[in-house]
C-alpha atoms as a PDB file:
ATOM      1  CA  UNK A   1     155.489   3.254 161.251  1.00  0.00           C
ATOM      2  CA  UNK A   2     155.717   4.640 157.515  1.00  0.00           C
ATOM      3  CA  UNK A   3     152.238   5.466 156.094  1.00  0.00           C
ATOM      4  CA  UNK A   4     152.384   2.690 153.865  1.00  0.00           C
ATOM      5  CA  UNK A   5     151.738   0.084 156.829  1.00  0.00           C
ATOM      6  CA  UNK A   6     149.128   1.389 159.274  1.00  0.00           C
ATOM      7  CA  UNK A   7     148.205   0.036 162.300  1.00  0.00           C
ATOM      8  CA  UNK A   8     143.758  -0.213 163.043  1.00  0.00           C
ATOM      9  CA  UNK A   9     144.198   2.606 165.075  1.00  0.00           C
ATOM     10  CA  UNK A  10     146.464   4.723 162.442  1.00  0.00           C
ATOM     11  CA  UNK A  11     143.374   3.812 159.947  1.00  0.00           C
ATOM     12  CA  UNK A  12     141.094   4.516 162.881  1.00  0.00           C
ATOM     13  CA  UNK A  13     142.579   8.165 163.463  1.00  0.00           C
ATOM     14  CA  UNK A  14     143.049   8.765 159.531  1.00  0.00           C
ATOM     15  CA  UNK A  15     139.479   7.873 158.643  1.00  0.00           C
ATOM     16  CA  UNK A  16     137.389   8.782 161.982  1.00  0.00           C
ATOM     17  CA  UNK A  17     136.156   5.327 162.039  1.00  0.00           C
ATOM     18  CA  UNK A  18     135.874   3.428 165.463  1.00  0.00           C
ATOM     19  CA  UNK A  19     138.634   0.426 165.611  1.00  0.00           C
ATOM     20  CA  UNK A  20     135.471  -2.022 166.260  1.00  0.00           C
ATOM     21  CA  UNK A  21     133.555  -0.697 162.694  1.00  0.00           C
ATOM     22  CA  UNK A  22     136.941  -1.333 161.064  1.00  0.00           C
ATOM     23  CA  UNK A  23     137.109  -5.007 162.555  1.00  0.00           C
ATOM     24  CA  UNK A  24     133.279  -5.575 161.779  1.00  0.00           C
ATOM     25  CA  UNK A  25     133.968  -4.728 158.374  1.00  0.00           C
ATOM     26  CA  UNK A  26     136.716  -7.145 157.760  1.00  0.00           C
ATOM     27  CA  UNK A  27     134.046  -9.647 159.711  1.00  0.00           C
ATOM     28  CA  UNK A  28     131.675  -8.827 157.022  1.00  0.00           C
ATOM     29  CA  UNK A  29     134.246  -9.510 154.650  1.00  0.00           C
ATOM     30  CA  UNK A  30     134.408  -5.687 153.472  1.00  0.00           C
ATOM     31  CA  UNK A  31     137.908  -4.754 154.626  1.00  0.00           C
ATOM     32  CA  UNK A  32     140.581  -6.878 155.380  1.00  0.00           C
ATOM     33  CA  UNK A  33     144.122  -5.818 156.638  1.00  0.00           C
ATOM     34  CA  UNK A  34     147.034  -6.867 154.095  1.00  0.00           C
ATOM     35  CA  UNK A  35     148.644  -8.544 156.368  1.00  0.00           C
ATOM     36  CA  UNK A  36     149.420  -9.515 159.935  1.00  0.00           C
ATOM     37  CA  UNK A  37     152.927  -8.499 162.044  1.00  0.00           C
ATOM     38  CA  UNK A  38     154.065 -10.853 164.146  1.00  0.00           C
ATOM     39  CA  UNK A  39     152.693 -10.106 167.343  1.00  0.00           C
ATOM     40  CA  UNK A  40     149.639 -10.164 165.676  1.00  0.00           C
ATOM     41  CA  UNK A  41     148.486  -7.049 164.783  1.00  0.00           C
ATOM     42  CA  UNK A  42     146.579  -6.247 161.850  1.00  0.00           C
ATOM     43  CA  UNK A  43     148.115  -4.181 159.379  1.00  0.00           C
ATOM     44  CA  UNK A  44     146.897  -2.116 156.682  1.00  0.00           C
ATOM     45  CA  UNK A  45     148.003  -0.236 153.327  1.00  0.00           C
ATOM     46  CA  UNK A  46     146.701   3.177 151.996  1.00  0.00           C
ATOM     47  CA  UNK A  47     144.445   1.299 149.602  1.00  0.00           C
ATOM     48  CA  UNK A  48     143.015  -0.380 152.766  1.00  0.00           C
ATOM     49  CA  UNK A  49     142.036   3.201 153.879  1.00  0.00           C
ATOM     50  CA  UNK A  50     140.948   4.504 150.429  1.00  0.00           C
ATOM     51  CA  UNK A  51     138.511   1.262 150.148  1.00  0.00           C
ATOM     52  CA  UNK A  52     137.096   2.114 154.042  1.00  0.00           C
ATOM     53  CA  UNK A  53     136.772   6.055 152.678  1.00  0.00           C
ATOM     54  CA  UNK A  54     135.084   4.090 150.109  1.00  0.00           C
ATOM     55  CA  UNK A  55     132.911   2.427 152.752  1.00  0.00           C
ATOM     56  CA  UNK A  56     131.633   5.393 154.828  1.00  0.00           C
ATOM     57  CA  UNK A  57     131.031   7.503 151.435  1.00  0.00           C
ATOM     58  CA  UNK A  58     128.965   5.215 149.692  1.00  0.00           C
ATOM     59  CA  UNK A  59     126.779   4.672 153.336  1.00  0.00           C
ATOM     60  CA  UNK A  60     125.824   8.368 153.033  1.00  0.00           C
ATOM     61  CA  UNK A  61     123.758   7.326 149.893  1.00  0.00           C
ATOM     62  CA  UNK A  62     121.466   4.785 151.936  1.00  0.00           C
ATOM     63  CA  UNK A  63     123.615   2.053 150.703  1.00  0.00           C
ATOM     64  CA  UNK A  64     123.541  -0.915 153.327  1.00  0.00           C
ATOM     65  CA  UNK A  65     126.793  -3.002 154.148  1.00  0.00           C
ATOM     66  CA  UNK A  66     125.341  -6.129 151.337  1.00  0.00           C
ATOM     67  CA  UNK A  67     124.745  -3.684 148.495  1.00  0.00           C
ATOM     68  CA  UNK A  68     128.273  -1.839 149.099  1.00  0.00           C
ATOM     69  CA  UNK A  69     129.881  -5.896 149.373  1.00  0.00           C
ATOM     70  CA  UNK A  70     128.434  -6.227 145.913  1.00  0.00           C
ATOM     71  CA  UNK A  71     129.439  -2.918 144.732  1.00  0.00           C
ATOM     72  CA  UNK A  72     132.737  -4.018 145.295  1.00  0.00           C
ATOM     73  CA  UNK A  73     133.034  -7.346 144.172  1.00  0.00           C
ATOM     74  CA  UNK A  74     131.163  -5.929 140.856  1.00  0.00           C
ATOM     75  CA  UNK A  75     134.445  -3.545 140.420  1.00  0.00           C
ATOM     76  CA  UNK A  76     136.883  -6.198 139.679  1.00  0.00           C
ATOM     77  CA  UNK A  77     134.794  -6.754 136.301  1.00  0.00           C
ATOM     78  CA  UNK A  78     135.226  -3.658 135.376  1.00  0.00           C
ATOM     79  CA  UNK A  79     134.612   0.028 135.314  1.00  0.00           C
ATOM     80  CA  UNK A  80     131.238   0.087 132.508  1.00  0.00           C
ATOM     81  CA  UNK A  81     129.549  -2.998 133.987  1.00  0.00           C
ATOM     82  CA  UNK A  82     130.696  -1.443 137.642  1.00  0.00           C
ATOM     83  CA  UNK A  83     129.053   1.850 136.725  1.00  0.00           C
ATOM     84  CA  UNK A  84     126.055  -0.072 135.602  1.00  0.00           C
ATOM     85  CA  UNK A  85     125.435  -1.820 138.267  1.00  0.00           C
ATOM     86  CA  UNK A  86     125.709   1.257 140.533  1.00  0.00           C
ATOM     87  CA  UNK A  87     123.031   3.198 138.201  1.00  0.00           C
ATOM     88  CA  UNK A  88     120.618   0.184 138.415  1.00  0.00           C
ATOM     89  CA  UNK A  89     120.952   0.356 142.795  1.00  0.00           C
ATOM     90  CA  UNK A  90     120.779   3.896 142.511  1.00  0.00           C
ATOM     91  CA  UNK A  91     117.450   3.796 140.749  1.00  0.00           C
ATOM     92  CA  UNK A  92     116.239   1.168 143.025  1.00  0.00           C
ATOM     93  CA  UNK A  93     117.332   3.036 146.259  1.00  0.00           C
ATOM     94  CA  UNK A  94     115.411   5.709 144.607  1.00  0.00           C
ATOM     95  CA  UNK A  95     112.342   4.279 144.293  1.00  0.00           C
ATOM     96  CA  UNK A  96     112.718   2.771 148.133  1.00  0.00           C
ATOM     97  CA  UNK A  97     113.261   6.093 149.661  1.00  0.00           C
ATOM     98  CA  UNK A  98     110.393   7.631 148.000  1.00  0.00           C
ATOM     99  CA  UNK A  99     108.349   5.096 149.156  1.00  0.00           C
ATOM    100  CA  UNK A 100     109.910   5.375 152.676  1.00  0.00           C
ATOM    101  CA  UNK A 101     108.970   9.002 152.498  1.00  0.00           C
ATOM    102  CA  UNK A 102     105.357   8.772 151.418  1.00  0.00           C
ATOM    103  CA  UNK A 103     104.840   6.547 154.593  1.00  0.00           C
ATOM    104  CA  UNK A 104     106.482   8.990 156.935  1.00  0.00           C
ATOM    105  CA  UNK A 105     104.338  11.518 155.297  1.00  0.00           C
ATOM    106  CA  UNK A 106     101.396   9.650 155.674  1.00  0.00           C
ATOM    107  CA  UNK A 107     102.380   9.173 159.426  1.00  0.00           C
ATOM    108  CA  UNK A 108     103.702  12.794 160.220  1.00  0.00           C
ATOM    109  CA  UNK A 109      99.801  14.153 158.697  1.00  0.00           C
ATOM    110  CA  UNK A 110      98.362  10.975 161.181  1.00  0.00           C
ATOM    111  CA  UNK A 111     100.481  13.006 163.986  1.00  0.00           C
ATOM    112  CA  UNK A 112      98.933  16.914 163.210  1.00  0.00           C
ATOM    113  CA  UNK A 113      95.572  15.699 162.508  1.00  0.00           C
ATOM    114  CA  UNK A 114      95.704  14.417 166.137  1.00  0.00           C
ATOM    115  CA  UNK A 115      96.800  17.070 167.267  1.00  0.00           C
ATOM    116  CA  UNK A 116      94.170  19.229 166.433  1.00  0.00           C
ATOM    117  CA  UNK A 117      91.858  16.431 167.777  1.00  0.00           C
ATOM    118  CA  UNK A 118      93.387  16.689 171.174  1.00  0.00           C
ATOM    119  CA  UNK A 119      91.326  15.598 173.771  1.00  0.00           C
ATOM    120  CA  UNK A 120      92.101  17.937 176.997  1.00  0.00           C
ATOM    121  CA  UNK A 121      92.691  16.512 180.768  1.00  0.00           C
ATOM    122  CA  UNK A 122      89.436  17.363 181.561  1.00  0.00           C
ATOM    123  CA  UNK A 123      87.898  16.031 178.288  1.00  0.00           C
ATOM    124  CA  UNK A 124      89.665  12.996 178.880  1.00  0.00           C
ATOM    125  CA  UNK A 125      88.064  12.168 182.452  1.00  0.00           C
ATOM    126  CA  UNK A 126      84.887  12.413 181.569  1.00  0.00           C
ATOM    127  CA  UNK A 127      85.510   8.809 179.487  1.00  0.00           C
ATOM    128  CA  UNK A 128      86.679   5.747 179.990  1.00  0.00           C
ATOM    129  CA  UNK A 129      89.656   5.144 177.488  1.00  0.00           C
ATOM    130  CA  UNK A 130      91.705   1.486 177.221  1.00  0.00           C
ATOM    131  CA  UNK A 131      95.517   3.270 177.806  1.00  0.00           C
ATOM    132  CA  UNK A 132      95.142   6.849 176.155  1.00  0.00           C
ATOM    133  CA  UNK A 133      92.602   9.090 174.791  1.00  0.00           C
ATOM    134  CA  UNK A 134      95.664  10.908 172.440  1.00  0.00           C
ATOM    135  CA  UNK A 135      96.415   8.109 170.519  1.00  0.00           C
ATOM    136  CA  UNK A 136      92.847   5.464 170.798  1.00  0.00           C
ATOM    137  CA  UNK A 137      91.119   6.467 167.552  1.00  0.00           C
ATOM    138  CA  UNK A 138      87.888   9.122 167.407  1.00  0.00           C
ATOM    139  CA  UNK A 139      85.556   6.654 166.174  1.00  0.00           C
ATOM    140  CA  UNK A 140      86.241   4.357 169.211  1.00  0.00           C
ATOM    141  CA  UNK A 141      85.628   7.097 171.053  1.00  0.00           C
ATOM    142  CA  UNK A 142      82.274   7.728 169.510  1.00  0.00           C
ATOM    143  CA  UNK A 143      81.654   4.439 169.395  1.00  0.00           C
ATOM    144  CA  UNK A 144      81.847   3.997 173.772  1.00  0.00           C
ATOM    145  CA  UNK A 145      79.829   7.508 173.998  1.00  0.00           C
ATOM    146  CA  UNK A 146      76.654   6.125 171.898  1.00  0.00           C
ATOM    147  CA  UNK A 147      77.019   3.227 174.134  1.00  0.00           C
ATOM    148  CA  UNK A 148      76.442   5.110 177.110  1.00  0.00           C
END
């Protein structure tokens, strides 16, 4: 087969993308194969591949499957208003990611901050706790040893 026609699993092998991803994007309306042989094969052209490189590149920027669909339905207007558009999601992704950070933050200093409040085996059988005294909060714990 010349490398102008490729098979899904040429464009599998070429790209290191599993043939399922490949038909899940054309499902999503992402990649679609040129055409079809007769026995019903999909078949695909190097710009097929290039768009799929496309695909998997702009993923490793956080990019989800409905932002990179508009990314490329935004190129056929153009390369300035394309280029726009991509600055604007950048910016946005930005913003979302630092957010996204500041709440694993928040959660990671939640984790060590327990952990230094760790409540030993032996600790732990002197109370009565609901599942777990590692992860029930202090002041409940307080709260059932004033009751006592």
């Amino acid at each position: 087969m010349s490398k102008s026609r490729l098979l899904i699993g040429d464009v599998s092998k070429q790209t290191g993308v599993p043939i399922r991803t490949i038909r899940f994007y054309g499902e999503e309306g992402l990649l679609s194969p040129s055409d079809r042989r007769p026995s019903g094969y999909r078949v695909y052209t190097e710009q097929d591949v290039e768009k799929l490189r496309f695909i998997q590149q702009a993923k490793r920027f956080g990019l989800t499957l409905k932002e990179i669909r508009s990314i490329m339905r935004c190129s056929h207007q153009g390369l300035e208003p394309c280029c726009d558009f991509v600055r604007g999601l950048f910016n946005k992704k930005i913003q979302e990611f630092e957010g996204t950070i500041a709440e694993l933050t928040a959660i990671r200093n939640r984790l060590k901050a327990r952990l230094r409040q760790w409540v030993s085996p032996a600790a732990a059988r002197l109370e009565r706790y609901a599942v777990c005294p590692q992860i029930e909060s202090p002041k409940t714990i307080k709260a059932r040893r004033v009751k006592r």
